[in-house]
N, C-alpha and C. Protein backbone atom coordinates (compact mmCIF):
# COMPACT_ATOMS: atom_id res chain seq x y z
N UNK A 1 113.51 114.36 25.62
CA UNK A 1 113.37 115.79 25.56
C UNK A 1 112.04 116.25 26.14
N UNK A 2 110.84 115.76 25.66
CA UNK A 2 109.73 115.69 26.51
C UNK A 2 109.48 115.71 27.79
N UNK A 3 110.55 114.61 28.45
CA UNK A 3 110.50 114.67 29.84
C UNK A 3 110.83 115.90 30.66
N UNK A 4 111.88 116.17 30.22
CA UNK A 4 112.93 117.65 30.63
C UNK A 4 112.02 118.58 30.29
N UNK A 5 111.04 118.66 29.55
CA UNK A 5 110.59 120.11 29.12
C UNK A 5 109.17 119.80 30.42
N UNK A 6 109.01 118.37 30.31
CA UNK A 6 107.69 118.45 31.60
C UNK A 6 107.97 118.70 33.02
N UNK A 7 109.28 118.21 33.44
CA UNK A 7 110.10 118.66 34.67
C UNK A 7 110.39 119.75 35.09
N UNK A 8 110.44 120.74 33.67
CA UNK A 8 111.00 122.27 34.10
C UNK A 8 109.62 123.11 33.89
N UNK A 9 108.59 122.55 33.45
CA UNK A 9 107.15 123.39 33.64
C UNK A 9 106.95 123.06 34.91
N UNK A 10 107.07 121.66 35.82
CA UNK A 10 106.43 121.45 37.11
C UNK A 10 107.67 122.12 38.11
N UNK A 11 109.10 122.00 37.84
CA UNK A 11 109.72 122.77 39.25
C UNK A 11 109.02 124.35 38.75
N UNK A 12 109.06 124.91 37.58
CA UNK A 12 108.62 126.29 37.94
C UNK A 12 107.03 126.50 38.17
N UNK A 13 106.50 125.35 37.99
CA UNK A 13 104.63 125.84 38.41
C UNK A 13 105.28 125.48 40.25
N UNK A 14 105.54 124.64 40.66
CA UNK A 14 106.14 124.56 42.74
C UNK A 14 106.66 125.72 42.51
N UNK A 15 107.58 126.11 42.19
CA UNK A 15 108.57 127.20 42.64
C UNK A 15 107.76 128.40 42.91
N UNK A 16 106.64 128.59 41.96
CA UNK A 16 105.87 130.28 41.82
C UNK A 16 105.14 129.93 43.10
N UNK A 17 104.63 128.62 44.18
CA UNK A 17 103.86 128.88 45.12
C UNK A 17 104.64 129.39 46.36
N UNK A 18 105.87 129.40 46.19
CA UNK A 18 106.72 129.95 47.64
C UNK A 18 107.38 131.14 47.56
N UNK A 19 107.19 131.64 45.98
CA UNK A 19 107.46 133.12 45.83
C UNK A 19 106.87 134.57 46.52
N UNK A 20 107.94 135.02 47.45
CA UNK A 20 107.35 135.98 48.15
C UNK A 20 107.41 137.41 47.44
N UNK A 21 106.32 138.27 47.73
CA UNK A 21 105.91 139.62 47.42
C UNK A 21 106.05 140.66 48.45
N UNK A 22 107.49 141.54 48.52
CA UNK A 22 107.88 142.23 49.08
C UNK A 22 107.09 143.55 48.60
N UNK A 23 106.21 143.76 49.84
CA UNK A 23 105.12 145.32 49.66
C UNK A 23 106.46 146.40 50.12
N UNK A 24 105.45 148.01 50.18
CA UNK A 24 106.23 148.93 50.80
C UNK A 24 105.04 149.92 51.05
N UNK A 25 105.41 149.72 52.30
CA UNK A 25 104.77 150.42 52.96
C UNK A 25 104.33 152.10 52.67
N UNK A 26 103.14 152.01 52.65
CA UNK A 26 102.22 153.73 51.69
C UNK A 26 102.12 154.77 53.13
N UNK A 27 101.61 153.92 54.11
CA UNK A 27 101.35 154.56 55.64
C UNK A 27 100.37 153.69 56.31
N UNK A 28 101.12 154.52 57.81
CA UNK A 28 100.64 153.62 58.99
C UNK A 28 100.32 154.72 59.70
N UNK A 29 98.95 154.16 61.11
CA UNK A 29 99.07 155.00 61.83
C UNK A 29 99.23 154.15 63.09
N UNK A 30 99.32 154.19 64.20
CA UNK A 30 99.37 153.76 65.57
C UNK A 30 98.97 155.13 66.74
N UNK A 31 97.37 154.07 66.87
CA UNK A 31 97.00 155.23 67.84
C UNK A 31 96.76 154.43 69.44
N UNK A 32 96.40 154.95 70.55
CA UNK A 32 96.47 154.51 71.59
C UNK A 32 95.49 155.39 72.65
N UNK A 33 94.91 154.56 73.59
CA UNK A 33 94.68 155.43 74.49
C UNK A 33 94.29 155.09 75.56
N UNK A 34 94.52 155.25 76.96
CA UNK A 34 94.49 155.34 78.13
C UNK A 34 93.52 155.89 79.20
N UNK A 35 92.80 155.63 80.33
CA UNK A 35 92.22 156.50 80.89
C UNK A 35 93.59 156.82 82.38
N UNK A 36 93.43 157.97 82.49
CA UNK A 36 93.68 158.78 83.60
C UNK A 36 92.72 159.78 84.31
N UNK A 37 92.82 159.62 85.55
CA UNK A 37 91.71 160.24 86.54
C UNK A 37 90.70 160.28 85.59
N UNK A 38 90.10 159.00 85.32
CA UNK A 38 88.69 158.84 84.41
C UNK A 38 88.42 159.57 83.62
N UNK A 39 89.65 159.60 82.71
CA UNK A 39 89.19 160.63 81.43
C UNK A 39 89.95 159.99 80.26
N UNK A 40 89.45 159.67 79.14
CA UNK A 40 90.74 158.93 78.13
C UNK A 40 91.68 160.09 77.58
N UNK A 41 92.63 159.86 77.58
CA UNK A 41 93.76 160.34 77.00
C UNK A 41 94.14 159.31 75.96
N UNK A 42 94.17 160.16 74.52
CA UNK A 42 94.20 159.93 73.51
C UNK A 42 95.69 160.69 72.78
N UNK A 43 95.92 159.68 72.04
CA UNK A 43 97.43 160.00 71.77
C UNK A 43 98.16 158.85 70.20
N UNK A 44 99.01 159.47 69.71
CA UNK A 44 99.42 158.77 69.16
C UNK A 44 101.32 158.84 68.20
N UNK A 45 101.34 157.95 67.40
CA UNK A 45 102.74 157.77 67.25
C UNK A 45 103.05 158.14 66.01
N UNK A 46 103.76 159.25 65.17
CA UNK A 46 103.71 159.45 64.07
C UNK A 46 105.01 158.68 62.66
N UNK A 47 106.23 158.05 64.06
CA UNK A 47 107.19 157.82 62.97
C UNK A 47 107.10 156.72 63.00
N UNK A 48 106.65 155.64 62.28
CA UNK A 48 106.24 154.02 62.46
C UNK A 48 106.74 153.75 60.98
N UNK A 49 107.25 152.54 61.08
CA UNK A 49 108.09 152.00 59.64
C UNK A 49 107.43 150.26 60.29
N UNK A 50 107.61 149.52 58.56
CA UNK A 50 107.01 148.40 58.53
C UNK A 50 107.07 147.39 57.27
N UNK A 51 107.43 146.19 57.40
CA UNK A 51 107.64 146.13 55.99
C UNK A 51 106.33 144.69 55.96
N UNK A 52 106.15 144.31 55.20
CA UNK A 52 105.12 143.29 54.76
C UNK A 52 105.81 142.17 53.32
N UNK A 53 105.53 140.89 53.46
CA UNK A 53 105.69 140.20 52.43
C UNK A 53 104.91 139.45 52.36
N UNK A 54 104.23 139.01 51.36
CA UNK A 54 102.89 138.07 50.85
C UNK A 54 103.29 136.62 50.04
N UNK A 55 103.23 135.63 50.61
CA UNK A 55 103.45 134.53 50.04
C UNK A 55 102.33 134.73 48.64
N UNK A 56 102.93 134.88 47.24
CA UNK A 56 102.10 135.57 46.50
C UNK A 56 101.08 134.28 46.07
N UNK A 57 101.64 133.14 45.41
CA UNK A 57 100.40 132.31 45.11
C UNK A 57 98.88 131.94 46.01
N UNK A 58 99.30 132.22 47.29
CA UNK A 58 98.29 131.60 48.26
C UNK A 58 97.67 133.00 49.43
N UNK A 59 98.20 134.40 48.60
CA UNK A 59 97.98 135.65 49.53
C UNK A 59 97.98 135.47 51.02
N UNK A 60 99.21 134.76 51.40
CA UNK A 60 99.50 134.42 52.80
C UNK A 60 100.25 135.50 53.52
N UNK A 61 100.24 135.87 54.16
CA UNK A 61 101.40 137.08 55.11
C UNK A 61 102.37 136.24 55.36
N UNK A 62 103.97 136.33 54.86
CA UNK A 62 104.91 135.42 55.04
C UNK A 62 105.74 136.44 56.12
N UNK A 63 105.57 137.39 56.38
CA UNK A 63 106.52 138.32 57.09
C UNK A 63 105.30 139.47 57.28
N UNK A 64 105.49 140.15 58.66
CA UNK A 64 104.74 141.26 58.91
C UNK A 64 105.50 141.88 59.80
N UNK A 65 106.50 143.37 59.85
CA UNK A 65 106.92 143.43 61.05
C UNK A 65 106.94 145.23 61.64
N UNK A 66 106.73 145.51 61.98
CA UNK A 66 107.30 147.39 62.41
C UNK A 66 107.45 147.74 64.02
N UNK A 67 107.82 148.82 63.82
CA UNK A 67 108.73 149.38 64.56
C UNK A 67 108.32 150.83 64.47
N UNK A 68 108.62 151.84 65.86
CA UNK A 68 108.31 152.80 65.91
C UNK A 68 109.14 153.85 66.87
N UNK A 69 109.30 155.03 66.71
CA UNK A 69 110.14 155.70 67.19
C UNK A 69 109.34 156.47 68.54
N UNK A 70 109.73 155.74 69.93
CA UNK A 70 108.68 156.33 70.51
C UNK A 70 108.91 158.11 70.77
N UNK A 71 110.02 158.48 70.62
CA UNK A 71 110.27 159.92 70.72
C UNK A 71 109.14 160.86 69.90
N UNK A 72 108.41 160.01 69.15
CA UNK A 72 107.26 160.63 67.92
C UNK A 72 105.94 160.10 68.84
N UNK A 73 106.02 160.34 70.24
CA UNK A 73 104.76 159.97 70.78
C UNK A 73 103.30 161.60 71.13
N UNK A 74 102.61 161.75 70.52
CA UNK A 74 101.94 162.92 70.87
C UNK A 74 100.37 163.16 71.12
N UNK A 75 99.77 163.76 72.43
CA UNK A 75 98.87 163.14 73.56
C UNK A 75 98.05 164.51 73.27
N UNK A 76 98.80 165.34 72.55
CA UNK A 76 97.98 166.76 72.69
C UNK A 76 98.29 167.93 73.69
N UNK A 77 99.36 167.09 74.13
CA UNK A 77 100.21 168.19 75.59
C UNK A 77 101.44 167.89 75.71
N UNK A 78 102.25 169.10 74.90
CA UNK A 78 103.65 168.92 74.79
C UNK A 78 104.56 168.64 76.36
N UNK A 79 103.83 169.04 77.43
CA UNK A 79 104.07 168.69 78.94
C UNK A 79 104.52 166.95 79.11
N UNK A 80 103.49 166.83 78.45
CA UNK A 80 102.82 164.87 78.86
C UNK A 80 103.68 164.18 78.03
N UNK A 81 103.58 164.70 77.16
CA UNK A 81 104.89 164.24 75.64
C UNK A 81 106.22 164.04 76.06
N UNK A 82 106.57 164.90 76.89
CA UNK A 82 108.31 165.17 77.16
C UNK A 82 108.33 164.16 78.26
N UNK A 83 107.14 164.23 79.42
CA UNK A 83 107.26 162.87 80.48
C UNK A 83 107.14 161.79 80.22
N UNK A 84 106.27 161.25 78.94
CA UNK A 84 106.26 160.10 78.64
C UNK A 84 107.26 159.56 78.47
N UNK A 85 108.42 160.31 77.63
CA UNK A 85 109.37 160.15 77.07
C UNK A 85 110.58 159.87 78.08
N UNK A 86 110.76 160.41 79.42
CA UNK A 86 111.35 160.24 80.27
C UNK A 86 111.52 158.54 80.96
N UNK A 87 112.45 158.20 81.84
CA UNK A 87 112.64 157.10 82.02
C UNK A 87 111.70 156.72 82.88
N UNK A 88 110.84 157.04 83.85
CA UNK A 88 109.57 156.45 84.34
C UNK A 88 108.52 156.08 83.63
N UNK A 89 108.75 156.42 82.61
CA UNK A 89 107.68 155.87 81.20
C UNK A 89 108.54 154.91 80.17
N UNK A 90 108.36 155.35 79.14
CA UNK A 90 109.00 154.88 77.84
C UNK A 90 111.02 154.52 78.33
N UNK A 91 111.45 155.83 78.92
CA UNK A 91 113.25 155.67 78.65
C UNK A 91 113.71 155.99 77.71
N UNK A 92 112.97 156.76 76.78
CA UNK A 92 113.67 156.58 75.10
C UNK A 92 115.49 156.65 75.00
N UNK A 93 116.10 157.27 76.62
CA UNK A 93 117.56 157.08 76.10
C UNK A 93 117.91 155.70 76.11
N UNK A 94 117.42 154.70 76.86
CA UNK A 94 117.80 153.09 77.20
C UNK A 94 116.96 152.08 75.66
N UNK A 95 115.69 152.61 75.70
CA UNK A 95 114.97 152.29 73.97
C UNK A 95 114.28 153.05 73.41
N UNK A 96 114.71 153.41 72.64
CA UNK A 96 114.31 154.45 71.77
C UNK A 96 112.92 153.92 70.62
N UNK A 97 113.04 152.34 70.55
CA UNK A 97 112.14 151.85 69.72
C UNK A 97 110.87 151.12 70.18
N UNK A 98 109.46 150.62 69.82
CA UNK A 98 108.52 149.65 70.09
C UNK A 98 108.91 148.78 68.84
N UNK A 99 108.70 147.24 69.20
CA UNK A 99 108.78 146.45 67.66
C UNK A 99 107.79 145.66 67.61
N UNK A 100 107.55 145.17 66.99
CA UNK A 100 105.96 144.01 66.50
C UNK A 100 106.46 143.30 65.42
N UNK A 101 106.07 141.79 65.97
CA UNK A 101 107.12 141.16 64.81
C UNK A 101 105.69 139.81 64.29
N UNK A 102 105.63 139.39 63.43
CA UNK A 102 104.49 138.55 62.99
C UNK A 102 104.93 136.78 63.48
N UNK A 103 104.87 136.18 64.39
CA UNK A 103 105.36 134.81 64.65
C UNK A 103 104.17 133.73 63.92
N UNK A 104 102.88 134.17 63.99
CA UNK A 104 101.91 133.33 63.63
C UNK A 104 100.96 134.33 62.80
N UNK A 105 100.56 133.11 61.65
CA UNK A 105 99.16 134.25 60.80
C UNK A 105 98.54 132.95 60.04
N UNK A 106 97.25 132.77 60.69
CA UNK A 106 96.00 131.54 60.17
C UNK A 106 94.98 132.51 59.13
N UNK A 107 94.35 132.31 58.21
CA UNK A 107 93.37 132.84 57.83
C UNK A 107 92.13 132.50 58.41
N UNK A 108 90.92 133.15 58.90
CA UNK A 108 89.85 132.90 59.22
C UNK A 108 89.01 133.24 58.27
N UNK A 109 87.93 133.58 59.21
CA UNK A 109 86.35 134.11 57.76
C UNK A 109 86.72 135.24 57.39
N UNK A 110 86.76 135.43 56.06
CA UNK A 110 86.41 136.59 55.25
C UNK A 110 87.93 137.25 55.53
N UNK A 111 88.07 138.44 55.53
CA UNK A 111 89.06 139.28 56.11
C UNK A 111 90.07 139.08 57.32
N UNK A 112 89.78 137.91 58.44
CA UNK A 112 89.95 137.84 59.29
C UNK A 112 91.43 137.15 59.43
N UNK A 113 92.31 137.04 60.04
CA UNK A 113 93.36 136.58 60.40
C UNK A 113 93.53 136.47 61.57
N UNK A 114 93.90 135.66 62.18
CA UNK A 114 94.44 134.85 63.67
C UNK A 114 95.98 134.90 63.84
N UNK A 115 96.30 136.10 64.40
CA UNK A 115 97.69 136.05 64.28
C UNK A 115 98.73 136.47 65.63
N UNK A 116 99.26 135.91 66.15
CA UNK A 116 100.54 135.82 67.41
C UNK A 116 101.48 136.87 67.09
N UNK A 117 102.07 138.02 67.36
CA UNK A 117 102.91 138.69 67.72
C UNK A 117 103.97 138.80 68.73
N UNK A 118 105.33 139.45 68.48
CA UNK A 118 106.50 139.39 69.59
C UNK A 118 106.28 140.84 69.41
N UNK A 119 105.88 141.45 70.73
CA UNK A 119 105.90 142.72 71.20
C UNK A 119 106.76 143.03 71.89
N UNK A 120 107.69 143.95 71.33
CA UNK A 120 108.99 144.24 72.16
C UNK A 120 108.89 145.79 72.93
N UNK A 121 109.11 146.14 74.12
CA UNK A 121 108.73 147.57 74.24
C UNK A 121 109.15 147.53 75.51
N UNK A 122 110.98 148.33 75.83
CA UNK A 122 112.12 148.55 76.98
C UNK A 122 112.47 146.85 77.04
N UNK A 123 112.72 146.86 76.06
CA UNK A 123 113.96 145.17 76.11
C UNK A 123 112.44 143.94 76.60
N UNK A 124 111.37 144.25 76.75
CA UNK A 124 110.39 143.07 77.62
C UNK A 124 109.62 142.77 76.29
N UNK A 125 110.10 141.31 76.18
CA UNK A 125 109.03 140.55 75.12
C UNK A 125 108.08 140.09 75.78
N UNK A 126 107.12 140.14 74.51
CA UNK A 126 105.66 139.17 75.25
C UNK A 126 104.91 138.91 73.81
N UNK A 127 104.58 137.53 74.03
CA UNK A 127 103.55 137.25 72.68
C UNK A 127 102.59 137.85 73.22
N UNK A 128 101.78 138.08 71.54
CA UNK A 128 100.34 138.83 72.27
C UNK A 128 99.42 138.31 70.80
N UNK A 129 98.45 137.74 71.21
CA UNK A 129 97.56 137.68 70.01
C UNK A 129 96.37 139.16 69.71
N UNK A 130 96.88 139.12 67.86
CA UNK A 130 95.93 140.40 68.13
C UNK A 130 94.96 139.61 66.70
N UNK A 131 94.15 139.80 66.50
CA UNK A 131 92.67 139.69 66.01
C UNK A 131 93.12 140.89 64.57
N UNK A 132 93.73 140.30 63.27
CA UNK A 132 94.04 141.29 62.04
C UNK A 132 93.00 140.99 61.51
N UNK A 133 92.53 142.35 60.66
CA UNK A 133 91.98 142.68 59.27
C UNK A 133 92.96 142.70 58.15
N UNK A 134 92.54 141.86 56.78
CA UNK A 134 93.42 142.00 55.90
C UNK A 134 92.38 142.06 54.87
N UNK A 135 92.74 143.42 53.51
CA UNK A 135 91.32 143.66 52.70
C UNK A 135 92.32 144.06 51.39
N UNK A 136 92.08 143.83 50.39
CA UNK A 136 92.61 144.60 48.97
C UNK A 136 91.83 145.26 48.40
N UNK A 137 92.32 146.69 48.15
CA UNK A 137 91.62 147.66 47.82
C UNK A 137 92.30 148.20 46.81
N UNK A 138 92.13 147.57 45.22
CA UNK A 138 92.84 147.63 43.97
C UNK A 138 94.11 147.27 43.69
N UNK A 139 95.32 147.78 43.93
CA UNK A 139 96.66 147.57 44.36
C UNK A 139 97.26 147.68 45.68
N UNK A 140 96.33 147.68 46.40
CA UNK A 140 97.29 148.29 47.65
C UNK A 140 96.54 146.77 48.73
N UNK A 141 97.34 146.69 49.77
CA UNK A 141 96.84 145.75 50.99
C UNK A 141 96.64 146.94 51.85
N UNK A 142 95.30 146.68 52.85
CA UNK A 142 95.21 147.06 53.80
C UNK A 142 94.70 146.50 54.99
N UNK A 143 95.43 146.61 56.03
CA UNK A 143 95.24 146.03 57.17
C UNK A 143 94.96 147.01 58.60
N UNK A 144 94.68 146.50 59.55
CA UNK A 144 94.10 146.58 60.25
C UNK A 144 93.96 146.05 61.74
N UNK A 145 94.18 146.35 63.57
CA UNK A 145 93.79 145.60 64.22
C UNK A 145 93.35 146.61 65.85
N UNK A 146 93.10 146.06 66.07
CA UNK A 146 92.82 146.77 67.60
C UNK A 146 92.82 145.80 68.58
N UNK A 147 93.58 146.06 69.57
CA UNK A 147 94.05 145.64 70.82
C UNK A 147 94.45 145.74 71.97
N UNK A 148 94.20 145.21 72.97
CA UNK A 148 94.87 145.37 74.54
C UNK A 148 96.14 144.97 75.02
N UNK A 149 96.86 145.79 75.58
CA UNK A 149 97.90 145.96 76.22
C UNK A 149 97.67 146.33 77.77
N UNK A 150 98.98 145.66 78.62
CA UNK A 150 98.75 146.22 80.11
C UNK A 150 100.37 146.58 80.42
N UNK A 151 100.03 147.84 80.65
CA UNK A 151 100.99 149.06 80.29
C UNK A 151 102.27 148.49 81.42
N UNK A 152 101.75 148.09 82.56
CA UNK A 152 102.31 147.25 84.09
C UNK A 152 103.46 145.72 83.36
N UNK A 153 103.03 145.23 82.11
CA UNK A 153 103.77 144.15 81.77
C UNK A 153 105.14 144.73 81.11
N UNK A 154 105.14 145.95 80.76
CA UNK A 154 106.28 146.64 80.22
C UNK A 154 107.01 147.58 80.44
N UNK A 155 106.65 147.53 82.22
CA UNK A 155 107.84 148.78 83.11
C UNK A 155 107.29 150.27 82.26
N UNK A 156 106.36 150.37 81.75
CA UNK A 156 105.67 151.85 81.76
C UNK A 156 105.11 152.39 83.00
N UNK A 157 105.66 153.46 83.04
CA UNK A 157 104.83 153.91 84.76
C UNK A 157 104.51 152.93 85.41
N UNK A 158 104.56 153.64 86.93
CA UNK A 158 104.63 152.20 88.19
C UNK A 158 102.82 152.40 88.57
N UNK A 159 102.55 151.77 89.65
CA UNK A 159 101.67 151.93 90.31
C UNK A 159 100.93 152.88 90.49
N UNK A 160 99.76 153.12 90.22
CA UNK A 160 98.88 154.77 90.18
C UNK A 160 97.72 153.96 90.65
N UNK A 161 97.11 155.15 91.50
CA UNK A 161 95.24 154.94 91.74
C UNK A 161 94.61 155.79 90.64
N UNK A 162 95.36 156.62 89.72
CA UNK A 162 94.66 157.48 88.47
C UNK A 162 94.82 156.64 87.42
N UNK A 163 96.00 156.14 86.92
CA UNK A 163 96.71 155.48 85.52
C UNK A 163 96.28 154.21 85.34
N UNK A 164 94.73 153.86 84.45
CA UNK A 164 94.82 152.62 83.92
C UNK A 164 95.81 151.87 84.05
N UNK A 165 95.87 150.36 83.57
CA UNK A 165 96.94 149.65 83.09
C UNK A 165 96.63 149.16 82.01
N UNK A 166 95.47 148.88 81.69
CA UNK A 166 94.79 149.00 80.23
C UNK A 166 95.47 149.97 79.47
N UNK A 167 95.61 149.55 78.31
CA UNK A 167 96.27 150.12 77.17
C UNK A 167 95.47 150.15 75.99
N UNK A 168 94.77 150.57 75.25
CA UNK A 168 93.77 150.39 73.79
C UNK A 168 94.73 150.89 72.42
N UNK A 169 95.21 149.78 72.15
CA UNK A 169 96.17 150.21 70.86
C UNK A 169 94.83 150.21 69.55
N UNK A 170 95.45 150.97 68.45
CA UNK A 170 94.88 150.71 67.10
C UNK A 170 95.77 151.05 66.14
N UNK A 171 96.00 149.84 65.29
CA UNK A 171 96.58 149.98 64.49
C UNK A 171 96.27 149.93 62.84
N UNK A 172 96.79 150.50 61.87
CA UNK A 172 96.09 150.78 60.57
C UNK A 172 97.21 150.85 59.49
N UNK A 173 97.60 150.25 58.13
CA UNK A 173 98.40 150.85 57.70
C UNK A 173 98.42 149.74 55.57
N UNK A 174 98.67 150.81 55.10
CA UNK A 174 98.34 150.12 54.09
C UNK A 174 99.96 150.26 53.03
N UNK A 175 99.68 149.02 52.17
CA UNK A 175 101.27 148.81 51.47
C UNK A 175 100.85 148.37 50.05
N UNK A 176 101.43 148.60 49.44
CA UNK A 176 101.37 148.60 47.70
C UNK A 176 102.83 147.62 47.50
């Protein structure tokens, strides 16, 4: 009887280290910005969804993923807004969505995470490593990253002597 009662304390002390912690998302923002004819154009995305799960014993990111509606893209010029949106840019009738999916996540110093992404944006994947912040601030996770994109790897607008291809994403978003 002893034995059985020591067997079922050790499968459930293993079992609680692979138990995942499904967050929900409080808010995100995704901002971006570009230079054109040497001026940044600043802009950003307001309908972004995302879900997060935390390998809870070892506060590991077991899942990180979102998605965004690019039709919610806004630059400060309802003009620029409606072209982006057109098929020489974005296409939103062919994809309507951007996705970011978590493939890799190392912990580094302090806050830091080392983590690989599948960036999906008009059907064209591409890993992309982005450099995360991860911080707890009472109940809630908050994260964090900023990164480069080249706007040319994802059939956004063609060829310009005005239009960067540099892309400056920032991303922000916290989950309880």
């Amino acid at each position: 009887m002893k034995s059985s009662y020591f067997t079922l304390i050790f499968i459930v002390l293993c079992s609680g280290s692979v138990i995942a912690q499904k967050l929900v998302l409080e808010e995100a923002t995704v901002n971006f910005k570009v230079k054109n004819a040497g001026f940044w154009v600043n802009g950003y995305f307001d309908d972004v969804k995302a879900e997060m799960e935390l390998q809870q014993s070892k506060c590991r990111i077991k899942k990180l993923n979102g998605k965004l509606k690019v039709a919610s893209i806004h630059t400060g010029i309802s003009l620029r807004d409606e072209h982006l949106i057109n098929d020489d840019y974005f296409d939103i009738e062919q994809y309507p969505e951007i996705s970011l999916e978590l493939l890799y996540c190392e912990a580094q110093n302090g806050k830091s995470l080392d983590t690989v992404f599948k960036l999906i944006i008009k059907n064209v994947e591409q890993e992309i490593h982005i450099p995360l912040t991860m911080e707890r601030d009472l109940n809630r996770i908050l994260i964090s990253a900023d990164f480069e994109i080249n706007r040319q790897d994802f059939g956004i607008g063609g060829d310009s002597l005005t239009l960067a291809n540099e892309v400056l994403v920032s991303i922000a978003a916290s989950f309880k």
